[in-house]
C-alpha atoms as a PDB file:
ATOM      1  CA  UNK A   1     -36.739  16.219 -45.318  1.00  0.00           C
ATOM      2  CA  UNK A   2     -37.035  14.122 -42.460  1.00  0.00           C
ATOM      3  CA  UNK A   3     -36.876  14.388 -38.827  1.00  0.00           C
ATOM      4  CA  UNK A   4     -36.275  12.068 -35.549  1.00  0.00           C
ATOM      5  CA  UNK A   5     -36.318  13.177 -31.750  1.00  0.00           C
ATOM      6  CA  UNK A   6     -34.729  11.000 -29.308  1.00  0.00           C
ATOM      7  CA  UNK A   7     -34.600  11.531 -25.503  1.00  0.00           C
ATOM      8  CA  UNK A   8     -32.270   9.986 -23.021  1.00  0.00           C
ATOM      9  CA  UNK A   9     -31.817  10.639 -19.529  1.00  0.00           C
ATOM     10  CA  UNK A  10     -28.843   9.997 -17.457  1.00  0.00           C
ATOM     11  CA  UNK A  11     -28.397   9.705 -13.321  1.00  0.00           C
ATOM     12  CA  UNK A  12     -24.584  10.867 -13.977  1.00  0.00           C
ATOM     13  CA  UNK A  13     -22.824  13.943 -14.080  1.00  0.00           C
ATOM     14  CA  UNK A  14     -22.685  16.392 -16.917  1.00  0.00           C
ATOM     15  CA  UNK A  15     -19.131  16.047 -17.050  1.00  0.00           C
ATOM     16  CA  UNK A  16     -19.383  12.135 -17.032  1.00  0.00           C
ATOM     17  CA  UNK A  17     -22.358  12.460 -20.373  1.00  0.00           C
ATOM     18  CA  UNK A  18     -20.260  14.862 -21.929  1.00  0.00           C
ATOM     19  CA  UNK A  19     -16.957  13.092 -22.134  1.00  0.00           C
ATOM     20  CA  UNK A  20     -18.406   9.462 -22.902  1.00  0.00           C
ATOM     21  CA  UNK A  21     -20.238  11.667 -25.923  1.00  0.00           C
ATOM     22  CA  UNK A  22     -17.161  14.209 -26.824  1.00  0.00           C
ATOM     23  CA  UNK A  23     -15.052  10.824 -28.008  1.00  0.00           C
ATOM     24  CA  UNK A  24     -15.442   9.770 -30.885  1.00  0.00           C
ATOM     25  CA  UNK A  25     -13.933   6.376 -30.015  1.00  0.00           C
ATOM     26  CA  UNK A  26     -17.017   5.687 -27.982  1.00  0.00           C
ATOM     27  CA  UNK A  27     -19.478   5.604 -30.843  1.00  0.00           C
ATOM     28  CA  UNK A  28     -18.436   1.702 -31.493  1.00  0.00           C
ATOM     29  CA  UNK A  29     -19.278   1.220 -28.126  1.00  0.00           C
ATOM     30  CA  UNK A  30     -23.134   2.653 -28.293  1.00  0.00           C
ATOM     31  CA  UNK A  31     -23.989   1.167 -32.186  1.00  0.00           C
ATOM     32  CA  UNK A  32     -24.947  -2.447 -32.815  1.00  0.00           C
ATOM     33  CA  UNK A  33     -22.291  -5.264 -34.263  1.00  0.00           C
ATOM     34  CA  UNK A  34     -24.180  -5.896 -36.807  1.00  0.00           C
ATOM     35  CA  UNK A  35     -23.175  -2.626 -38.361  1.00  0.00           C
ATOM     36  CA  UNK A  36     -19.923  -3.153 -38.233  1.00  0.00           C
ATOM     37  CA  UNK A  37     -18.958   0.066 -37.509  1.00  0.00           C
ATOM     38  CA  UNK A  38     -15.307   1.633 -38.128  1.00  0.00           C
ATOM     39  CA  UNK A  39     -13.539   4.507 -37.608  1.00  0.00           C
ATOM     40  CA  UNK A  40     -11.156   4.855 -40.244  1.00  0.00           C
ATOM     41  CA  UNK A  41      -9.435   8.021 -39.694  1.00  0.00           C
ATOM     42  CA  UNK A  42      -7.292   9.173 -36.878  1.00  0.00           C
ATOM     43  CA  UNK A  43      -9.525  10.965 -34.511  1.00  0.00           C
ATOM     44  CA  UNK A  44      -8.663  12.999 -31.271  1.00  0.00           C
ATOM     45  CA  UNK A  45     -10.037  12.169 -27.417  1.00  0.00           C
ATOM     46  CA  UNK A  46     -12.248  14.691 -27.598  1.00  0.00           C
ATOM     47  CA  UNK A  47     -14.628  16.547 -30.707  1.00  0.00           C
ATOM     48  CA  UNK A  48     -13.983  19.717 -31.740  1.00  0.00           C
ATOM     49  CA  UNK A  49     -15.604  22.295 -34.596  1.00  0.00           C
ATOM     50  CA  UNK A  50     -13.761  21.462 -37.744  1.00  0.00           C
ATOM     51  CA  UNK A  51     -13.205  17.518 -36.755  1.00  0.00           C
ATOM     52  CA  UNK A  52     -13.719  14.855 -39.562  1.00  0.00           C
ATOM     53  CA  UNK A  53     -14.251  11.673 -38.992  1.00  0.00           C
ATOM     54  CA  UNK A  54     -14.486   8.809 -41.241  1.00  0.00           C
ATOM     55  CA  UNK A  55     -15.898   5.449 -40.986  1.00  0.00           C
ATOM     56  CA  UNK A  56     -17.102   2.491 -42.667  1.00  0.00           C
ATOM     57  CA  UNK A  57     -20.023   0.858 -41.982  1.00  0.00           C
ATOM     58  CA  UNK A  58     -23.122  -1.440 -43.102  1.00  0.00           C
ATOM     59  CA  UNK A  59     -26.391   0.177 -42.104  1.00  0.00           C
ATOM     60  CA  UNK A  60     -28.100  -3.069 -43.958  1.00  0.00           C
ATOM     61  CA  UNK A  61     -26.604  -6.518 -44.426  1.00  0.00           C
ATOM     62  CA  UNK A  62     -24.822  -6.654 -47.380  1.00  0.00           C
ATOM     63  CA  UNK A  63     -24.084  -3.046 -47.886  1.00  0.00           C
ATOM     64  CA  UNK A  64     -21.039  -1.500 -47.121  1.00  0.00           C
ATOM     65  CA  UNK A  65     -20.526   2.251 -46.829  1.00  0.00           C
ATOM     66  CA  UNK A  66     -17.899   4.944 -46.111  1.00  0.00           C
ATOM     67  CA  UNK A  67     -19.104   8.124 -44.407  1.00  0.00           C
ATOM     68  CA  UNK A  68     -17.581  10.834 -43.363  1.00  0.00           C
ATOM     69  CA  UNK A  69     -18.990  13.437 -41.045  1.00  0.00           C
ATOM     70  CA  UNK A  70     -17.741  16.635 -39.613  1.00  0.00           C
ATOM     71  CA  UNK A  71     -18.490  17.948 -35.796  1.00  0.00           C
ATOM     72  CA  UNK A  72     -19.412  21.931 -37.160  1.00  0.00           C
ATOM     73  CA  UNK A  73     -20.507  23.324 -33.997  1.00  0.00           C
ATOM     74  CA  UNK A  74     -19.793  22.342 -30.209  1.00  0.00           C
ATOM     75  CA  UNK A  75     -20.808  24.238 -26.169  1.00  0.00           C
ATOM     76  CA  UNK A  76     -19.023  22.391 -24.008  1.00  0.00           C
ATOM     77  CA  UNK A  77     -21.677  20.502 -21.904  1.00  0.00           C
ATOM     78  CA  UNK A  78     -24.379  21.766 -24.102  1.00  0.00           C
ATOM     79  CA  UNK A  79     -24.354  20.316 -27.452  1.00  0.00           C
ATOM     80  CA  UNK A  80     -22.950  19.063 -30.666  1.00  0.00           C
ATOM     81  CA  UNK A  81     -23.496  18.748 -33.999  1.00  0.00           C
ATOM     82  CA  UNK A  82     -22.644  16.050 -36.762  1.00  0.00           C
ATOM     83  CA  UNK A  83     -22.881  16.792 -40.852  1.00  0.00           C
ATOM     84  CA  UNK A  84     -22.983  13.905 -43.205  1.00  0.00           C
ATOM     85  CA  UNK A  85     -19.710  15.462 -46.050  1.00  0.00           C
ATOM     86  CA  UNK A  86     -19.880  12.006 -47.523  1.00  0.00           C
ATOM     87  CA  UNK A  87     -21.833   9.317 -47.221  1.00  0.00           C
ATOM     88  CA  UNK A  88     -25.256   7.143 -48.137  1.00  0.00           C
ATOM     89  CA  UNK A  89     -28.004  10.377 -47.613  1.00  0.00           C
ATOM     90  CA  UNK A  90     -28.127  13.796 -49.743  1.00  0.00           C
ATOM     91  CA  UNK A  91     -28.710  15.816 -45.907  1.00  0.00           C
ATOM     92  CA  UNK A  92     -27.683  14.439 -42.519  1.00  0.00           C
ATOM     93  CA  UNK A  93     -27.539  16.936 -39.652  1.00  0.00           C
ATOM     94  CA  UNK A  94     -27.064  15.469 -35.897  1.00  0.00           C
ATOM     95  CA  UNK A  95     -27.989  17.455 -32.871  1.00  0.00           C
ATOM     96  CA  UNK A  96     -26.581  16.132 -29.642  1.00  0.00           C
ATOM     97  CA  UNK A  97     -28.383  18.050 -26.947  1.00  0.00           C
ATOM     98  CA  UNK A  98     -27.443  18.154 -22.900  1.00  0.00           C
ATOM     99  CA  UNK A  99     -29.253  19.578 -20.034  1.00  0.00           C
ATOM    100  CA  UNK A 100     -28.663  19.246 -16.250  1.00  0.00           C
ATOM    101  CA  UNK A 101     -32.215  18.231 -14.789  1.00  0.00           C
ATOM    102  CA  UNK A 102     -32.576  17.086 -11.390  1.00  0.00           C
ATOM    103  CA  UNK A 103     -30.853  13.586 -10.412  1.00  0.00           C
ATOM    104  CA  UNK A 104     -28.448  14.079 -13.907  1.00  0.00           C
ATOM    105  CA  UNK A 105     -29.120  15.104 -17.098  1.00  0.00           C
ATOM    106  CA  UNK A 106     -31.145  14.744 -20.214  1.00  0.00           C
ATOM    107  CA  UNK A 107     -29.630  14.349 -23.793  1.00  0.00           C
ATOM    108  CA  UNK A 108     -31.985  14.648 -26.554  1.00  0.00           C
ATOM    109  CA  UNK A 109     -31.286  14.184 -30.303  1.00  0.00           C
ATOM    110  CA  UNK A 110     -32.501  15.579 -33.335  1.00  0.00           C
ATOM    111  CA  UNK A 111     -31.575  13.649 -36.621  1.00  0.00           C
ATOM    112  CA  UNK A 112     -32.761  15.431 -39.783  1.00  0.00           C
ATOM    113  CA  UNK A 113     -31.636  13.699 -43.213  1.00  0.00           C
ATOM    114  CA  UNK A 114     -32.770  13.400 -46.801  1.00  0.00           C
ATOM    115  CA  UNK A 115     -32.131  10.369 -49.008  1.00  0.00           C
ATOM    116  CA  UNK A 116     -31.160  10.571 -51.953  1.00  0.00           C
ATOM    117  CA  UNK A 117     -33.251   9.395 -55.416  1.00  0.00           C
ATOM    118  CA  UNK A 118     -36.110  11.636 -54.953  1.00  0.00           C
ATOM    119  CA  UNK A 119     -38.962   9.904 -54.779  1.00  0.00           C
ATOM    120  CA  UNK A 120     -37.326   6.241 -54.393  1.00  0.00           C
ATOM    121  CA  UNK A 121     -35.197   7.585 -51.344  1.00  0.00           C
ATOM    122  CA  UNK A 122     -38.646   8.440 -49.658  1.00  0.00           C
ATOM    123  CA  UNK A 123     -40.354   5.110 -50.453  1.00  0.00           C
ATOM    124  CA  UNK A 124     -36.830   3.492 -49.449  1.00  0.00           C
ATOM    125  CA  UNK A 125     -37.063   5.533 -46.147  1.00  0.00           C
ATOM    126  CA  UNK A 126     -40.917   4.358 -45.509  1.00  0.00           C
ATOM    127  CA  UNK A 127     -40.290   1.175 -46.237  1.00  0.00           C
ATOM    128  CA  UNK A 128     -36.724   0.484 -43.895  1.00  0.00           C
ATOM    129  CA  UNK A 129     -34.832   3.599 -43.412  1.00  0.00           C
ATOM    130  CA  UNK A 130     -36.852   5.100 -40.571  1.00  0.00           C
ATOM    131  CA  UNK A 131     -37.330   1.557 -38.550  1.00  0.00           C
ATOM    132  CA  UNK A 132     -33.352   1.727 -38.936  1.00  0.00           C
ATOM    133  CA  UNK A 133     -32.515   4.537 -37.742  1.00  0.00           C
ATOM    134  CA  UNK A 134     -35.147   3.501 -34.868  1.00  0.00           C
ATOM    135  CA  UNK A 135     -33.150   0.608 -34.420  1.00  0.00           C
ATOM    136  CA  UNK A 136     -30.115   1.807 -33.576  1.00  0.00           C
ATOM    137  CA  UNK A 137     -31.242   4.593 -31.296  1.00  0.00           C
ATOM    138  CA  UNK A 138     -33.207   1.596 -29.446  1.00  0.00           C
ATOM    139  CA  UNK A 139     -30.200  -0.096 -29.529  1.00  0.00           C
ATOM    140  CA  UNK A 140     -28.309   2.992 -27.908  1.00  0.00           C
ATOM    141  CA  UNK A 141     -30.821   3.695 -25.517  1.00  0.00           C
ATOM    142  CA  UNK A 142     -29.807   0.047 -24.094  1.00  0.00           C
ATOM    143  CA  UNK A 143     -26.627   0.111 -23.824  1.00  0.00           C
ATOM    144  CA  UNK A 144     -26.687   3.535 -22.412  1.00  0.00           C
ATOM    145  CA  UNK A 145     -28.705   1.923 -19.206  1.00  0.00           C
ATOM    146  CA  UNK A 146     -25.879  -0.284 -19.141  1.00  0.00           C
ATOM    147  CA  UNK A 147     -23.253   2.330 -18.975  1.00  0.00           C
ATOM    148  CA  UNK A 148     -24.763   5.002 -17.150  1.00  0.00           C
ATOM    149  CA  UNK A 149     -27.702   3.495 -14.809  1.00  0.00           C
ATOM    150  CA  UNK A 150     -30.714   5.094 -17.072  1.00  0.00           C
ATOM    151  CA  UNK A 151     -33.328   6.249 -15.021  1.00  0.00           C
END
């Protein structure tokens, strides 16, 4: 099993995090082109336990994946999570974090997921997975300066 820890922190509101985070049509907005990412299912403003969403997307060139993940738990203004029910890994379990700290608030993720294969899924996950998933949160972390004036 693996685990990531991201931390962002926002000079905004709670309210203003929570909402951009709490739509699912935002995602798009915070994931790299490349990916082509795709909601494929209709989807409500705002998360809720019990929610599945479905997408296609290409986490490497040349590969093309649905996924489908369900919000099980949510605290307003608190936190979140996302579970993998179909998709490329065996385990994927997405904590979305939020605290008020002074001057706005700090979000901090916790990604734990297990590839499948066994032994190949951990060499595949060494070898590119990892620096992926890396990747994209870099990539998130950039455009979330953009949208909310990182500090």
């Amino acid at each position: 099993m693996h685990r990531l820890e991201f931390k962002s922190v926002f000079s905004a509101p709670i309210t203003d995090v929570w909402e951009f985070f709490s739509s699912p049509e935002n995602l798009g907005k915070i994931t790299p082109s490349s990916m082509d990412f795709r909601i494929v299912t209709p989807v409500p403003a705002k998360i809720h336990p019990g929610l599945l969403i479905g997408y296609k997307v290409s986490p490497f060139p040349g590969m093309r994946v649905r996924w489908l993940t369900e919000i099980t738990y949510t605290e307003e203004y608190r936190y979140f999570i996302d579970e993998q029910r179909m998709g490329p890994n065996r385990i994927w379990h997405h904590e979305h974090h939020f605290r008020e700290i002074r001057g706005g608030v700090e979000m901090r993720d916790v990604l734990t997921y297990v590839l499948p294969l066994g032994f190949i899924g951990r060499i595949f996950d060494n070898l590119l997975v990892r620096k992926r998933i890396k990747m994209i949160f870099d990539y998130r972390e950039k455009k979330i300066r953009e949208l909310f004036h990182y500090t």
